[in-house]
Protein backbone atom coordinates (compact mmCIF):
# COMPACT_ATOMS: atom_id res chain seq x y z
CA UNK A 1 -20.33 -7.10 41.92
CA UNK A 2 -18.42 -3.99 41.60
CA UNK A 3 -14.90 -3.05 40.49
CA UNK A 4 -13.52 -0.10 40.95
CA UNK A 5 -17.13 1.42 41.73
CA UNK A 6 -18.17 0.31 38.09
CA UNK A 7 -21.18 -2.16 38.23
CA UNK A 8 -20.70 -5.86 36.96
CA UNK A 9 -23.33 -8.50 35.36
CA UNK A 10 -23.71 -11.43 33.80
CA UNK A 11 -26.56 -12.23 31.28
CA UNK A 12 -27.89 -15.47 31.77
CA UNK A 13 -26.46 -16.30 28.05
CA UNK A 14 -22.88 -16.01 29.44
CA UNK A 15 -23.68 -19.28 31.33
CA UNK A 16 -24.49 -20.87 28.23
CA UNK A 17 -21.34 -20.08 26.74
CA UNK A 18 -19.49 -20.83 29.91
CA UNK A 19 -20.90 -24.61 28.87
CA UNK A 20 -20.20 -24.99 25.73
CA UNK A 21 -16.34 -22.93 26.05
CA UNK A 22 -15.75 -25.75 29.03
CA UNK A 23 -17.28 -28.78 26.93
CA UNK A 24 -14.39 -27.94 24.13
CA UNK A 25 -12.10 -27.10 25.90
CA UNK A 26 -12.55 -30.73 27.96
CA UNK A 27 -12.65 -32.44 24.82
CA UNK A 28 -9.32 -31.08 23.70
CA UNK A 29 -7.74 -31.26 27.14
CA UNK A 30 -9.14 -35.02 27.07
CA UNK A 31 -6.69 -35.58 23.97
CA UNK A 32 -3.63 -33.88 25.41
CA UNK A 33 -3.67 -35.63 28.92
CA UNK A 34 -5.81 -39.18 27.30
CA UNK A 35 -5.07 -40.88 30.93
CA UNK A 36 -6.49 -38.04 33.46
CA UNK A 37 -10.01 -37.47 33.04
CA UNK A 38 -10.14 -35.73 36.10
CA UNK A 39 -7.01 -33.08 35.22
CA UNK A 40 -8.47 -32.18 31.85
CA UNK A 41 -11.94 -30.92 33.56
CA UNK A 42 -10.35 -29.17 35.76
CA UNK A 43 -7.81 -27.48 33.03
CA UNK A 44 -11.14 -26.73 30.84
CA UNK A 45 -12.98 -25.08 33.89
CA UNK A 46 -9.97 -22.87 34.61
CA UNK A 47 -8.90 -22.29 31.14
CA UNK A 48 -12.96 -21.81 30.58
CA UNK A 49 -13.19 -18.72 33.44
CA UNK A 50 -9.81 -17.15 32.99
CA UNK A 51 -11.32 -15.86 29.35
CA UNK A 52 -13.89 -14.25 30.67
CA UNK A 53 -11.52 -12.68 33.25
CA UNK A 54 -9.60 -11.06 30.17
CA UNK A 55 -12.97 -10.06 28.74
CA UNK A 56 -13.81 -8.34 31.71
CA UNK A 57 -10.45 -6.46 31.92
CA UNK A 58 -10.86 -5.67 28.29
CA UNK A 59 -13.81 -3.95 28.88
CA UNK A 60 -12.64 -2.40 32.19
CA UNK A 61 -9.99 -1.17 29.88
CA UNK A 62 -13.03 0.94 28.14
CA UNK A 63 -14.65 1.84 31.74
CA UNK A 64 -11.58 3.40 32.82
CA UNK A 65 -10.73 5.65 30.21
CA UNK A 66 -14.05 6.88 29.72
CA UNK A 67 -13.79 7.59 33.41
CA UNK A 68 -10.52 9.58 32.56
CA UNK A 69 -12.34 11.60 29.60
CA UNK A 70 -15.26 12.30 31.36
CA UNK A 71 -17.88 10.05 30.59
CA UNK A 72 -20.17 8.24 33.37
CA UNK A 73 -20.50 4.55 33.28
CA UNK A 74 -23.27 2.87 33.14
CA UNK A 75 -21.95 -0.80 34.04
CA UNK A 76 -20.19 -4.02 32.34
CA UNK A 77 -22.28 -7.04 31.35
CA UNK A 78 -21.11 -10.21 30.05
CA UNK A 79 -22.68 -11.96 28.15
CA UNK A 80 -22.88 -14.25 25.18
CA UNK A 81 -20.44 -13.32 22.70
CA UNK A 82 -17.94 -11.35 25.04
CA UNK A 83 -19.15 -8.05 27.18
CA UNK A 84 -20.61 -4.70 26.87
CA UNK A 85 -19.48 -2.06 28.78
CA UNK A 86 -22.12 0.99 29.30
CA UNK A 87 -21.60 4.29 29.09
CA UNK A 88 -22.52 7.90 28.06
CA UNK A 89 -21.58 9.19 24.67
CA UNK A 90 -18.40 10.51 24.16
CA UNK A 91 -18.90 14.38 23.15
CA UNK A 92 -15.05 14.35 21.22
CA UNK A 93 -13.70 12.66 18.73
CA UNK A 94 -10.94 12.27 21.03
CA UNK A 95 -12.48 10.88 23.93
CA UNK A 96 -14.35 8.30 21.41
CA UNK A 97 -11.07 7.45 20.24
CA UNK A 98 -9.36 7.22 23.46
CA UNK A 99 -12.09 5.20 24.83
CA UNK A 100 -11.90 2.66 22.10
CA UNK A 101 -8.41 2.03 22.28
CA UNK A 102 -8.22 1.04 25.61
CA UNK A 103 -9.92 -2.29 25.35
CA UNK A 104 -7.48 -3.58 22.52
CA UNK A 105 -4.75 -2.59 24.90
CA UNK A 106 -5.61 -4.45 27.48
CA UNK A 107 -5.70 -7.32 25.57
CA UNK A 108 -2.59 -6.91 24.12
CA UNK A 109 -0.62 -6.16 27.30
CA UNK A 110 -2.18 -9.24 28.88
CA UNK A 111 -0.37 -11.06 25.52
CA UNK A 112 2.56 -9.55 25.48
CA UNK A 113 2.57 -10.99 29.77
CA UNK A 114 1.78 -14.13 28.36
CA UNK A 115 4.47 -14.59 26.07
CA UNK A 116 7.02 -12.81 28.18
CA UNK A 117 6.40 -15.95 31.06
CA UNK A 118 5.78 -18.42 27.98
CA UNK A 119 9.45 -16.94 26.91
CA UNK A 120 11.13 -17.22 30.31
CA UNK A 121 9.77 -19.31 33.13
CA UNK A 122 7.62 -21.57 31.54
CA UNK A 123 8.39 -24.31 28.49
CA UNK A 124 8.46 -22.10 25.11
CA UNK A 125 7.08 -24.83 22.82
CA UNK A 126 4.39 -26.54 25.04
CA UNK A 127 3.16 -22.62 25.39
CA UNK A 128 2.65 -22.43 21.51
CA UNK A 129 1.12 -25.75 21.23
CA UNK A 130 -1.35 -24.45 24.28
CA UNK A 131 -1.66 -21.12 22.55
CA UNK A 132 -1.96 -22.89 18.94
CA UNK A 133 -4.86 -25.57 20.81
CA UNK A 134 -1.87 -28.23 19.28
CA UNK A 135 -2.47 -31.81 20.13
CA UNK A 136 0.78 -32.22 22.13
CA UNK A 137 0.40 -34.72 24.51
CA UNK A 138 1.34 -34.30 28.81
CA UNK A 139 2.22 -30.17 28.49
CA UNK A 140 2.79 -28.22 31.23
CA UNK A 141 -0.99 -27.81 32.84
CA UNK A 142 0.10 -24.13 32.84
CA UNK A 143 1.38 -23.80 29.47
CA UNK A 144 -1.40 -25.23 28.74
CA UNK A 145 -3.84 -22.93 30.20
CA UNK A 146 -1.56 -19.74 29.76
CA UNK A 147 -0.95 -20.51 26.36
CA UNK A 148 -4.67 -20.70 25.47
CA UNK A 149 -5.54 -17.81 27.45
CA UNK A 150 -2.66 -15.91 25.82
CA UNK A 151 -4.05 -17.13 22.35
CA UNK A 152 -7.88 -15.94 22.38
CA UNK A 153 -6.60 -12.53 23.84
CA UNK A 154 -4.22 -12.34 20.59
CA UNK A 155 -8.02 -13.40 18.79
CA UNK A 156 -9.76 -11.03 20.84
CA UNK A 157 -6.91 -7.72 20.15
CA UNK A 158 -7.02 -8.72 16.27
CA UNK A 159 -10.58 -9.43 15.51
CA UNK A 160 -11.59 -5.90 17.54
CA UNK A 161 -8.99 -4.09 15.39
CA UNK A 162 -11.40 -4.64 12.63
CA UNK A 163 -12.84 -1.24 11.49
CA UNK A 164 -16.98 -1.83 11.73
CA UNK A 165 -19.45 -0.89 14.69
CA UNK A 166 -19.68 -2.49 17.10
CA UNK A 167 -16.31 -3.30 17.54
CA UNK A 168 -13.52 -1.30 18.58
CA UNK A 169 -11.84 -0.58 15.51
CA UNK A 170 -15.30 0.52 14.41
CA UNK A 171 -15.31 3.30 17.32
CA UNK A 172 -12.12 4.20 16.50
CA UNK A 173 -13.35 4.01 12.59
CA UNK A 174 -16.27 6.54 13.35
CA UNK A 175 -14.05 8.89 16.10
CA UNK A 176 -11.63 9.31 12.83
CA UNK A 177 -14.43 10.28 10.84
CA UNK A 178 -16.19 12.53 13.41
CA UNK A 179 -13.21 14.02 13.68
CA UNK A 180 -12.57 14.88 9.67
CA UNK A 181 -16.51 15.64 9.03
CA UNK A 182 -17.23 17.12 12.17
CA UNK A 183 -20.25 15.08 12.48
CA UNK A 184 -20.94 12.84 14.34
CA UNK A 185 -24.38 11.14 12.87
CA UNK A 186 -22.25 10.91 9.58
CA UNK A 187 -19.25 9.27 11.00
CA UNK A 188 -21.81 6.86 12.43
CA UNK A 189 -23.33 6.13 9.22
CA UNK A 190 -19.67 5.28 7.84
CA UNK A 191 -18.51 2.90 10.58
CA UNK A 192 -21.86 1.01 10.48
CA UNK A 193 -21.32 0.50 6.75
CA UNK A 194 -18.36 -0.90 7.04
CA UNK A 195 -19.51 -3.04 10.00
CA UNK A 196 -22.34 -4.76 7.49
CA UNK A 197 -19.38 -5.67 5.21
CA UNK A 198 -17.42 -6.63 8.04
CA UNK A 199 -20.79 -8.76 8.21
CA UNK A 200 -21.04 -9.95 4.66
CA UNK A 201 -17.25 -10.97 4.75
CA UNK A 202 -17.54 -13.31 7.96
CA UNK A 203 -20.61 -14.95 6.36
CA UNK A 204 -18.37 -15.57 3.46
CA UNK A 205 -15.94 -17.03 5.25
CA UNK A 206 -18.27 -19.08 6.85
CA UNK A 207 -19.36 -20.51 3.66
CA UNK A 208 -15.79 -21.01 2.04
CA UNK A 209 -15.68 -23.39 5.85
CA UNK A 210 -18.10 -25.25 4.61
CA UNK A 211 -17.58 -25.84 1.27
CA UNK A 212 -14.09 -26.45 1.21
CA UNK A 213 -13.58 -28.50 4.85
CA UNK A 214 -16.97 -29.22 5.97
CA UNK A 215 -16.61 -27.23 9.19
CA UNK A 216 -20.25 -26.93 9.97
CA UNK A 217 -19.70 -25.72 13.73
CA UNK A 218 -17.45 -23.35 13.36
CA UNK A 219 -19.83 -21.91 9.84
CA UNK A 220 -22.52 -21.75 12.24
CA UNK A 221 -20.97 -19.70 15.09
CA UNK A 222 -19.61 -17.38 12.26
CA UNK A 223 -22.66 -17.26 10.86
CA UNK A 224 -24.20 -16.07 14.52
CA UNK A 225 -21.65 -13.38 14.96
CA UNK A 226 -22.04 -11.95 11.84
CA UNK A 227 -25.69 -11.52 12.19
CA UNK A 228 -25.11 -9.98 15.06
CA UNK A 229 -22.35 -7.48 13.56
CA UNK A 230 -25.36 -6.68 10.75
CA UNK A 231 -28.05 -6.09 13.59
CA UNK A 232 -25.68 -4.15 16.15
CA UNK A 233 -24.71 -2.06 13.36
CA UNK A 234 -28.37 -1.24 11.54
CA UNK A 235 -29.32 -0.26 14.97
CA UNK A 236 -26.36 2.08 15.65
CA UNK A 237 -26.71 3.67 12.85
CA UNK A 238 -30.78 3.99 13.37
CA UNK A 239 -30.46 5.07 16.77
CA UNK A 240 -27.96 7.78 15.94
CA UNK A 241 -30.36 9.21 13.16
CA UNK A 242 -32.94 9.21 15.93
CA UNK A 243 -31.13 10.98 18.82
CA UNK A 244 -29.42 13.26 16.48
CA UNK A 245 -32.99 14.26 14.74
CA UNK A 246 -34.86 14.50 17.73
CA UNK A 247 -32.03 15.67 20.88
CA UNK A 248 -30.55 18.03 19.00
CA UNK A 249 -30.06 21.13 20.81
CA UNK A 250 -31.82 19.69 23.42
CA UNK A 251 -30.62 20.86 26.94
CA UNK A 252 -31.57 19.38 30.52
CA UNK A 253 -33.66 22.80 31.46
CA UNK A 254 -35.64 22.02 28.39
CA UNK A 255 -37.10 18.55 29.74
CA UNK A 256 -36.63 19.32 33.48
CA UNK A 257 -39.86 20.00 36.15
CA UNK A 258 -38.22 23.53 37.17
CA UNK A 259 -39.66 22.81 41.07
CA UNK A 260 -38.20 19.67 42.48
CA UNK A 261 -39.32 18.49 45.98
CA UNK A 262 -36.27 18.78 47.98
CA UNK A 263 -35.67 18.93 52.09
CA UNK A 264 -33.77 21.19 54.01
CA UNK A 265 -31.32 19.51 55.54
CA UNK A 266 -32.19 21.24 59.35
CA UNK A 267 -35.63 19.54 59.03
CA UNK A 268 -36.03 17.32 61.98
CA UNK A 269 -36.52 13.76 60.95
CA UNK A 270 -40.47 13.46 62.78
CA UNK A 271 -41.47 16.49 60.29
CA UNK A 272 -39.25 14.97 57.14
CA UNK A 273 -41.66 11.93 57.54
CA UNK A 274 -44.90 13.57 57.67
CA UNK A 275 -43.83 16.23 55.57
CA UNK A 276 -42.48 14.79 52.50
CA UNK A 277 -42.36 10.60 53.06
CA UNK A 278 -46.01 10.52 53.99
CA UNK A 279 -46.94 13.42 52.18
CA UNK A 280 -45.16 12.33 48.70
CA UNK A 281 -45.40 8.83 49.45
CA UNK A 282 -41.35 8.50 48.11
CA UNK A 283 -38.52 6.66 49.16
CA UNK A 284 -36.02 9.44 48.93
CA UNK A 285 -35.62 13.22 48.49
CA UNK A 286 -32.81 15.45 47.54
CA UNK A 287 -31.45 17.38 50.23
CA UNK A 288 -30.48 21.32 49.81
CA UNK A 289 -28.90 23.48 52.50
CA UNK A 290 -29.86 26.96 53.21
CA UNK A 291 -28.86 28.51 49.85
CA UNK A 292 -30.21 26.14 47.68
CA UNK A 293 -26.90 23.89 46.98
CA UNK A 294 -27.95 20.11 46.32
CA UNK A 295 -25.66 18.88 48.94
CA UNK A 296 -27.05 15.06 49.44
CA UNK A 297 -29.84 12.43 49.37
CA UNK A 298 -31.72 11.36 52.05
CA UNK A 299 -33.91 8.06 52.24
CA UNK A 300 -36.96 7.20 54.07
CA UNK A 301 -34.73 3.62 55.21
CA UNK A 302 -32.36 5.88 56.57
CA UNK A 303 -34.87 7.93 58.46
CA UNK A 304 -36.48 4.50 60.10
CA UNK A 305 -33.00 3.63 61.48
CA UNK A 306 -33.26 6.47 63.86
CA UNK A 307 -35.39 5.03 66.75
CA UNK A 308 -38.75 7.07 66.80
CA UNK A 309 -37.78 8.08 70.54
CA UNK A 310 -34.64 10.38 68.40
CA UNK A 311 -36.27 11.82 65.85
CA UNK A 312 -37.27 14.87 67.10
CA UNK A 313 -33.71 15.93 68.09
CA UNK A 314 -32.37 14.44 64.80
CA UNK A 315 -31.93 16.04 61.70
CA UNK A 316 -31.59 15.00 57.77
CA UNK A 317 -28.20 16.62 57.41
CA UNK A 318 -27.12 13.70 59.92
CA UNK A 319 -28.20 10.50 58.23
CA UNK A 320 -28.56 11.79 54.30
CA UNK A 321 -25.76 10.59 52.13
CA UNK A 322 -23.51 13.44 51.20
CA UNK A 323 -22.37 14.49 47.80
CA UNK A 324 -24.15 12.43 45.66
CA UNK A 325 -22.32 12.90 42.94
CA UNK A 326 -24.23 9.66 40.37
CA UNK A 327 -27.53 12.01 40.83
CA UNK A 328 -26.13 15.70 39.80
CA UNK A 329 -26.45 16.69 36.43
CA UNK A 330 -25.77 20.26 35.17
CA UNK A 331 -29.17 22.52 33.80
CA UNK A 332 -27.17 22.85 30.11
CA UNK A 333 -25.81 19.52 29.93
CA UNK A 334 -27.46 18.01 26.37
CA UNK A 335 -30.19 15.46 27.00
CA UNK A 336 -28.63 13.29 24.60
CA UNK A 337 -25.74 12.93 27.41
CA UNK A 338 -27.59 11.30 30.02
CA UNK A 339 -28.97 8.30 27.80
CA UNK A 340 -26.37 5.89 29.03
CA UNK A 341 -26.28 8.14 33.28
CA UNK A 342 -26.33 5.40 35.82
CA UNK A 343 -28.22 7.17 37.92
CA UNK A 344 -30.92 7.69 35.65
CA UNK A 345 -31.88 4.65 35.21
CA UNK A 346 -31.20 3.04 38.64
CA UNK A 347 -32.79 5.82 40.46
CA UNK A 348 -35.21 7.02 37.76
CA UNK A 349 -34.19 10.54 38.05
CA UNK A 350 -31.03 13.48 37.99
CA UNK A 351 -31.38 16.35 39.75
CA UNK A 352 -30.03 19.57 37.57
CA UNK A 353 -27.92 22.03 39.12
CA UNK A 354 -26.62 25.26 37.94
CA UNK A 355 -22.79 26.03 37.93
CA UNK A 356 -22.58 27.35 41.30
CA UNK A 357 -24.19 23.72 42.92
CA UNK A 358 -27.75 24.94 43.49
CA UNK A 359 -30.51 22.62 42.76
CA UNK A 360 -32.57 24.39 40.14
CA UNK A 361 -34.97 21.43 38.33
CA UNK A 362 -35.37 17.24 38.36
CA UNK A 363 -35.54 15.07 35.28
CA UNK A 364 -37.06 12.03 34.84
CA UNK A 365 -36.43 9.12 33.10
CA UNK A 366 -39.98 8.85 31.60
CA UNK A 367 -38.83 12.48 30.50
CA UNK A 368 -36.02 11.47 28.59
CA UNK A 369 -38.03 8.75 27.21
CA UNK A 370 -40.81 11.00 25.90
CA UNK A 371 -38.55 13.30 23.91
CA UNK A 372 -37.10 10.13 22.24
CA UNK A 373 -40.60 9.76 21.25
CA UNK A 374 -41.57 9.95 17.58
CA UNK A 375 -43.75 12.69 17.31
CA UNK A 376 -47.47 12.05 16.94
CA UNK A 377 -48.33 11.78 12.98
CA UNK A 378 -50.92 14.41 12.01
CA UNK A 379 -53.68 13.04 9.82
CA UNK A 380 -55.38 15.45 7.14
CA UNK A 381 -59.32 14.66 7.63
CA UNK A 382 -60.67 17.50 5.26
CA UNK A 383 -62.30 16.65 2.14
């Protein structure tokens, strides 16, 4: 789905947490309301999708302000361990900051609304006990639910504040340390160092579990998420060494095919098929007016719409889509910008326009992908 124009998906893994989230959550619903089988279920299953609801507002959170400073978006996925939104890099400390502060605010306004209605409309201590996952028996159902909801957002605000990629408080580790250093592949480095010992300490922890109460399931889920701390934060720091070695000072003119196949947007629609979607064999073409501006897309689906009897007498400028704002990218905008472009990778390609709006070159995503390329090693054969 979309929200607010940003994408939305779910990786199959989210379903597999959905389970085991509504399996215990059922169990400890079973224990609070022991003589309605039926009413704990149903508490679990809503309890079970109103976190993932939070999640998703969490990351909209990030979406949004990226939005604000500037930066495309590629999407939000959920998925096992929470979500991932998608998005350019931010070219500011600033923005980088910004951008990963709005998903811990999110989740603390939604628990500061919690408490407010745990505090006035709704029972004060069977909230706690819901928030605390207390054994107290016939709550509210929705101090119940709120209270847990309001709980794993409190989780969810606190663990994030936690200064090590990939979380939040990582971001706003490294957009700190961009910011004093001026680099940005540096600051990266930092905040994925502290991410493996934010690693190494939840592994810890997950051993002292063991040890010292036998908590074997909650060890292993620890266990899971630090791993996956230690791995998102190796490859952070990898990938940023790459890009950095091999993007910079990179522009979009330096990767672009300077002489795009574009249509005039007078061409009548019988000569735009046998012209370019015959011709090219493509199922769309930028559009360009008179002067040269990139002023929409047109697709051959939209050109088969027209009865054949009307195409003659019809031109592109009436059924291209106008302004297509997800495919423009400008000729000195760095390469390393467009890694995360929607566009890019749902269309394949950006069309690069100069400052006054005129289409000047296309570029590919197999383009992008071959200057990310390592370079081919050389191999001394003389004797």
């Amino acid at each position: 789905m979309r929200v607010f124009g940003i994408r939305i998906g779910v990786s199959p893994m989210w379903f597999l947490f959905l389970f085991l989230l509504i399996f215990g959550l059922s169990g400890y619903y079973g224990d609070v309301y022991p003589d309605d089988d039926g009413k704990a279920f149903a508490l679990a299953v809503a309890a079970s999708l109103l976190f993932p609801a939070s999640i998703l507002l969490h990351e909209l959170g990030h979406a949004l302000a990226a939005r604000r400073n500037g930066i495309e978006v590629g999407g939000i996925e959920l998925w096992l361990l929470g979500g991932l939104a998608r998005m350019q890099a931010a070219r500011t400390p600033g923005a980088e900051f910004m951008v990963a502060v709005a998903g811990p605010l999110v989740s603390l306004g939604l628990v500061i609304l919690g408490v407010v209605l745990g505090a006035t409309v709704l029972d004060w201590n069977d909230f706690r006990a819901g928030a605390e996952l207390e054994l107290r028996q016939n709550m509210g159902a929705t101090e119940a639910v709120l209270g847990y909801v309001t709980g794993i957002n409190l989780f969810v605000f606190l663990f994030n504040l936690i200064p090590g990629l990939p979380l939040d408080g990582g971001r706003m580790a490294l957009a700190v340390a961009w910011w004093r250093t001026g680099d940005r592949a540096r600051a990266t480095r930092m905040a994925a160092t502290l991410g493996r010992f934010v690693a190494y300490g939840l592994s810890a922890f997950a051993a002292y579990l063991v040890i010292r109460y036998n908590e074997a399931f909650y060890a292993i889920w620890l266990l899971f998420i630090a791993f996956f701390i230690a791995q998102s934060a190796k490859a952070e720091e990898v990938w940023s060494q790459r890009v950095s070695s091999q993007l910079d000072g990179l522009r979009v003119s330096d990767v672009m095919d300077p002489e795009p196949v574009a249509v005039n947007n007078a061409v009548k629609l019988d000569r735009a098929l046998d012209e370019f979607f015959w011709r090219y064999r493509a199922p769309w073409f930028p559009v360009t007016d008179n002067l040269g501006h990139l002023v929409g897309l047109v697709t051959l689906e939209s050109v088969e719409k027209v009865p054949e009897a009307l195409r003659p007498g019809s031109t592109v400028d009436e059924v291209m889509a106008r302004d297509p704002q997800s495919l423009k990218v400008a000729v000195d905008e760095p390469l390393e910008s467009l890694l995360a472009a929607e566009g890019l990778h749902r269309m394949g390609a950006l069309y690069a326009v100069d400052g006054e709006g005129v289409l000047r070159g296309v570029v590919t995503l197999e383009q992008v992908r071959r200057a990310l390329r390592p370079p081919a090693s050389v191999v001394d054969t003389t004797a």
